[in-house]
C-alpha atoms as a PDB file:
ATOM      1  CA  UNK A   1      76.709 -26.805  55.558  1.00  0.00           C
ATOM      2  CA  UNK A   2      75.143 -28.870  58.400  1.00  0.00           C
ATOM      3  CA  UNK A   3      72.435 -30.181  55.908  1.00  0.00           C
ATOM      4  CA  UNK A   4      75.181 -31.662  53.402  1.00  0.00           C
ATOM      5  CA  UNK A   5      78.706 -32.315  55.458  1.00  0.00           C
ATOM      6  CA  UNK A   6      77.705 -36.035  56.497  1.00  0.00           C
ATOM      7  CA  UNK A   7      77.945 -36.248  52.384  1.00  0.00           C
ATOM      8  CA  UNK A   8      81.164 -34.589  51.719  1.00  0.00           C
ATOM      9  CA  UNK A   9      83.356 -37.822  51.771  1.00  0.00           C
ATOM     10  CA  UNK A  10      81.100 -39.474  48.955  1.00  0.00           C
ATOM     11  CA  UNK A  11      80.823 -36.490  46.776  1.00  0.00           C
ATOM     12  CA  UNK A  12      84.775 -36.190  47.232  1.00  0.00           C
ATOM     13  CA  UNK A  13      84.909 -39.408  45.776  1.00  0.00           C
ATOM     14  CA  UNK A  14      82.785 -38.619  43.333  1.00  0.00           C
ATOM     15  CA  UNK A  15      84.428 -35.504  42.450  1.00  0.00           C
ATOM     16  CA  UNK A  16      88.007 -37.429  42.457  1.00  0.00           C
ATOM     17  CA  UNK A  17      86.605 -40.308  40.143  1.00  0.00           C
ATOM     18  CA  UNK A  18      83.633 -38.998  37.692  1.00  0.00           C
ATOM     19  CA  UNK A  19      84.481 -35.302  37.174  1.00  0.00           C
ATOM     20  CA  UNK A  20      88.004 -35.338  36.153  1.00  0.00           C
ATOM     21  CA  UNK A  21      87.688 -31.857  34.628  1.00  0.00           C
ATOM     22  CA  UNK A  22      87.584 -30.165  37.582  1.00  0.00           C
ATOM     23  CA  UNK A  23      90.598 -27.523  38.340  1.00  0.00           C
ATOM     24  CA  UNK A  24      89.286 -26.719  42.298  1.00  0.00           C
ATOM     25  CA  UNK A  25      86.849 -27.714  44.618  1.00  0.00           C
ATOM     26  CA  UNK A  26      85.700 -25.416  46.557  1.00  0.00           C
ATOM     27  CA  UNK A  27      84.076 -25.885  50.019  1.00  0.00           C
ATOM     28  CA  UNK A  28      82.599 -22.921  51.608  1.00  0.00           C
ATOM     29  CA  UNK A  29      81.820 -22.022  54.990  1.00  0.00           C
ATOM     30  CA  UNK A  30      78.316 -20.331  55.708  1.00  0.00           C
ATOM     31  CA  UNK A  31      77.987 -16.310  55.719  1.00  0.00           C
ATOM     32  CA  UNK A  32      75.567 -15.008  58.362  1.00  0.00           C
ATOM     33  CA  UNK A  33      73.550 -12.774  55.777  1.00  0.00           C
ATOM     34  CA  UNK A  34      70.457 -13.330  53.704  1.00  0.00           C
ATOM     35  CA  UNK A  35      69.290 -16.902  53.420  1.00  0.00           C
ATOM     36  CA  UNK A  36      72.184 -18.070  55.822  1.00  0.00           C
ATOM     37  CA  UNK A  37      71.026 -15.752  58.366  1.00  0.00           C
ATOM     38  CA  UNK A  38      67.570 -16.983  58.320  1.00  0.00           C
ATOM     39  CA  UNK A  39      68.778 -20.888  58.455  1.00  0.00           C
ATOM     40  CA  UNK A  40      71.853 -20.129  60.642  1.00  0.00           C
ATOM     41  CA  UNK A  41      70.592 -22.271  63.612  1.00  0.00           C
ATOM     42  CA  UNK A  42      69.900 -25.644  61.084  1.00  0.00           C
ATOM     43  CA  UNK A  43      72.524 -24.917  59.246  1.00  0.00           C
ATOM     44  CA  UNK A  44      75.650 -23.677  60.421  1.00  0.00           C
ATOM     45  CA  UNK A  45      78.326 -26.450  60.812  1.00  0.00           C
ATOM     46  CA  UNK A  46      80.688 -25.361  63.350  1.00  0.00           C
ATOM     47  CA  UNK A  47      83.984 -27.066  61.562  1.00  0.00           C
ATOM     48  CA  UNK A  48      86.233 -25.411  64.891  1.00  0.00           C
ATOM     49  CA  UNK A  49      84.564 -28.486  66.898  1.00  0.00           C
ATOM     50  CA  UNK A  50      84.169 -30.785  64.670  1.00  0.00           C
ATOM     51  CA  UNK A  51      86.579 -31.043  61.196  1.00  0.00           C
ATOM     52  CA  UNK A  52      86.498 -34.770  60.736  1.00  0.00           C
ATOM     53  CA  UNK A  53      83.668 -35.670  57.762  1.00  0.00           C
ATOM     54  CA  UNK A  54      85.715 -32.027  55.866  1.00  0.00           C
ATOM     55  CA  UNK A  55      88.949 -33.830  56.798  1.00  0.00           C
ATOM     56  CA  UNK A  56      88.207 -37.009  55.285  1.00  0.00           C
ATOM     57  CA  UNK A  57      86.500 -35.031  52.030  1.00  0.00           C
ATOM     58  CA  UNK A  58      89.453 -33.268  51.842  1.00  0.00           C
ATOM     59  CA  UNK A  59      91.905 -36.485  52.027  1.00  0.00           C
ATOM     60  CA  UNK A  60      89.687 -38.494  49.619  1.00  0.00           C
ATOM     61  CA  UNK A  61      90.122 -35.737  47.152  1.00  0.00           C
ATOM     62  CA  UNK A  62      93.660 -34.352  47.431  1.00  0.00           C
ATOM     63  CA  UNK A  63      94.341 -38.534  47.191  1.00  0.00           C
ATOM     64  CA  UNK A  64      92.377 -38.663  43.958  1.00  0.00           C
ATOM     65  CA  UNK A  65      95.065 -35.144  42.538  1.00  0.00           C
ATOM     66  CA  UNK A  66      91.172 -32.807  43.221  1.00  0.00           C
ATOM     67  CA  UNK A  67      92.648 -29.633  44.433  1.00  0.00           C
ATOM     68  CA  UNK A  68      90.792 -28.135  47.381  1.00  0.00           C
ATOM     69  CA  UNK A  69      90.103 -24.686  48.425  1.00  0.00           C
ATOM     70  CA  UNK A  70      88.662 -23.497  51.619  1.00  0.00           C
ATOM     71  CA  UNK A  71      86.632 -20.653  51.335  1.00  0.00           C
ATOM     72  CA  UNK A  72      85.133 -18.264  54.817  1.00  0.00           C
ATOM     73  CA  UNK A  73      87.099 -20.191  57.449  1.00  0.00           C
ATOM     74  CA  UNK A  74      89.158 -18.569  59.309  1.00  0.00           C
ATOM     75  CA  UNK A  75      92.861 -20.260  59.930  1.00  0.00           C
ATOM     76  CA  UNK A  76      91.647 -21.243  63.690  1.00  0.00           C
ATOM     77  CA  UNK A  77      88.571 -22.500  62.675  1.00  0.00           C
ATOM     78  CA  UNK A  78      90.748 -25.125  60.947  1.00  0.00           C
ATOM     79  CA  UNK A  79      93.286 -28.222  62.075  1.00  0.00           C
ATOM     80  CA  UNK A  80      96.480 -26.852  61.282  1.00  0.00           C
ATOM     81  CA  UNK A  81      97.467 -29.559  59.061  1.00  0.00           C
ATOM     82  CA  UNK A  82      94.489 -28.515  56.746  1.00  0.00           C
ATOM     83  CA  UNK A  83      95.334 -24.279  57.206  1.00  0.00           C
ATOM     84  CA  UNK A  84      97.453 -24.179  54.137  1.00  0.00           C
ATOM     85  CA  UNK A  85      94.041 -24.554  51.783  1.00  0.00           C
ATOM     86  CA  UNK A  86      91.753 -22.041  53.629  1.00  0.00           C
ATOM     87  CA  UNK A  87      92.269 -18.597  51.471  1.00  0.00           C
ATOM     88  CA  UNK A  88      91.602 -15.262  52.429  1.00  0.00           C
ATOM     89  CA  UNK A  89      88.625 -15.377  50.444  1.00  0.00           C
ATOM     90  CA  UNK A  90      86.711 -12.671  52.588  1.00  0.00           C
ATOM     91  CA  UNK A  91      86.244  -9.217  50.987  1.00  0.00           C
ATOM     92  CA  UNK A  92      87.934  -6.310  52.864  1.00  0.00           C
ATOM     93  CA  UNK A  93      84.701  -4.406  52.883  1.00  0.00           C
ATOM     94  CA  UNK A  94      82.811  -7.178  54.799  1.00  0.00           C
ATOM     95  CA  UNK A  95      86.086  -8.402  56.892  1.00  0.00           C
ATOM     96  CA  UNK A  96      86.202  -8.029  60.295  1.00  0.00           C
ATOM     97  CA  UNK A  97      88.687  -9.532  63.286  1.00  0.00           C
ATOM     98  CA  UNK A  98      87.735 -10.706  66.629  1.00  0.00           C
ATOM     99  CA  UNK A  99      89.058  -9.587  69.690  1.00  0.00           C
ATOM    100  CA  UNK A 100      91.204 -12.429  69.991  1.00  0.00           C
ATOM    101  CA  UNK A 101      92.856 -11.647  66.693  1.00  0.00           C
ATOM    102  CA  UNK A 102      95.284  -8.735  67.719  1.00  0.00           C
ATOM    103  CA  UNK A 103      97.352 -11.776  69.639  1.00  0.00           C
ATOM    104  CA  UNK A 104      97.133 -13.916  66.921  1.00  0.00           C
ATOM    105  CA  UNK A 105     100.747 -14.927  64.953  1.00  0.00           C
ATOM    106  CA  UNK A 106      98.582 -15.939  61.590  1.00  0.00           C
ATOM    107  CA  UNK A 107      96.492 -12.617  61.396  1.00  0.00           C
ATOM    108  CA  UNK A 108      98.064 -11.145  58.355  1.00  0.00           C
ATOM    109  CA  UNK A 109      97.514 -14.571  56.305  1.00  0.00           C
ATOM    110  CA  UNK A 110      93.829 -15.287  57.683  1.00  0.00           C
ATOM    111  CA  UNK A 111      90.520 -14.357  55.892  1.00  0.00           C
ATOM    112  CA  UNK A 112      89.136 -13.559  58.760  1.00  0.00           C
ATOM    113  CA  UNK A 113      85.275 -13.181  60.026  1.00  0.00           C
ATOM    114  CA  UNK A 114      82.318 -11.361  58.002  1.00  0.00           C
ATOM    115  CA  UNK A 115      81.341  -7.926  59.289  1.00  0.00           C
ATOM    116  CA  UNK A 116      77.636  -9.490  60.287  1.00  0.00           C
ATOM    117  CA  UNK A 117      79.431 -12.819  61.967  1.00  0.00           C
ATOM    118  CA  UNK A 118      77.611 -13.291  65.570  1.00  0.00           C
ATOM    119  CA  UNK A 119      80.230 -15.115  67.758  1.00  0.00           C
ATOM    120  CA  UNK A 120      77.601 -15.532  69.975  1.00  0.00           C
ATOM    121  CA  UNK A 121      76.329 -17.952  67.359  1.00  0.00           C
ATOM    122  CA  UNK A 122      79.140 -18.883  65.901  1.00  0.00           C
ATOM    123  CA  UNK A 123      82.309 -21.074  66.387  1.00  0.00           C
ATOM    124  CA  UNK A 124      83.209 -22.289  69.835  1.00  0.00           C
ATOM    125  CA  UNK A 125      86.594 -23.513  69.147  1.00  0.00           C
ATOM    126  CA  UNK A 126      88.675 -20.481  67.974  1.00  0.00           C
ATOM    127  CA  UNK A 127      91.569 -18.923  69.680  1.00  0.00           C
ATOM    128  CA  UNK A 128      94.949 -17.166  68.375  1.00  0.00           C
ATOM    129  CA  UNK A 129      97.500 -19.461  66.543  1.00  0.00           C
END
């Protein structure tokens, strides 16, 4: 996600002006498995930090009537004004919580982390809601 989320406002627009068609854009967050795993370090974008090229994607595109869906974020990993499109799109078998997650008011709603997520590697800006 690192690699492309400097482009996500432009394809948004793109999206929101050339592909009327389309019934959801979907963003995904990385899964530390496989490929991911392998390219986590160039290419994990750590949206808990730093949400504002997704924010303005997302804006450009809701704008232009492009529904969004946030897939593999969990809810704290995202500005709360933005939670409301991040589903629990992470299957039970591969779902995991964090420590952190037992105090957390939104646990029942959020997606949650994959069972191979390192946090040691992972998001630095999480925290109950």
């Amino acid at each position: 996600m690192r690699q492309n989320e400097v482009n996500l406002p432009a394809l948004a627009s793109f999206v929101g002006t050339a592909l009327p068609f389309v019934e959801r854009w979907a963003i995904m967050q990385l899964e530390n498995i496989g490929f991911g795993r392998m390219n986590w370090d160039l290419s994990f974008k750590d949206t808990s930090t730093d949400f504002d090229n997704l924010a303005r994607a997302i804006n450009i595109a809701t704008a232009r009537d492009v529904p969004v869906q946030l897939y593999n974020f969990p809810l704290c990993s995202v500005p709360e004004r933005y939670r409301h499109l991040a589903a629990a799109s992470i299957s039970d078998w591969k779902n995991r919580q964090e420590l952190f997650c037992t105090s957390c008011s939104a646990r029942q709603r959020c997606g949650g982390f994959f069972e191979w997520y390192d946090h040691r590697k992972g998001f630095r800006g999480l925290g109950p809601i």
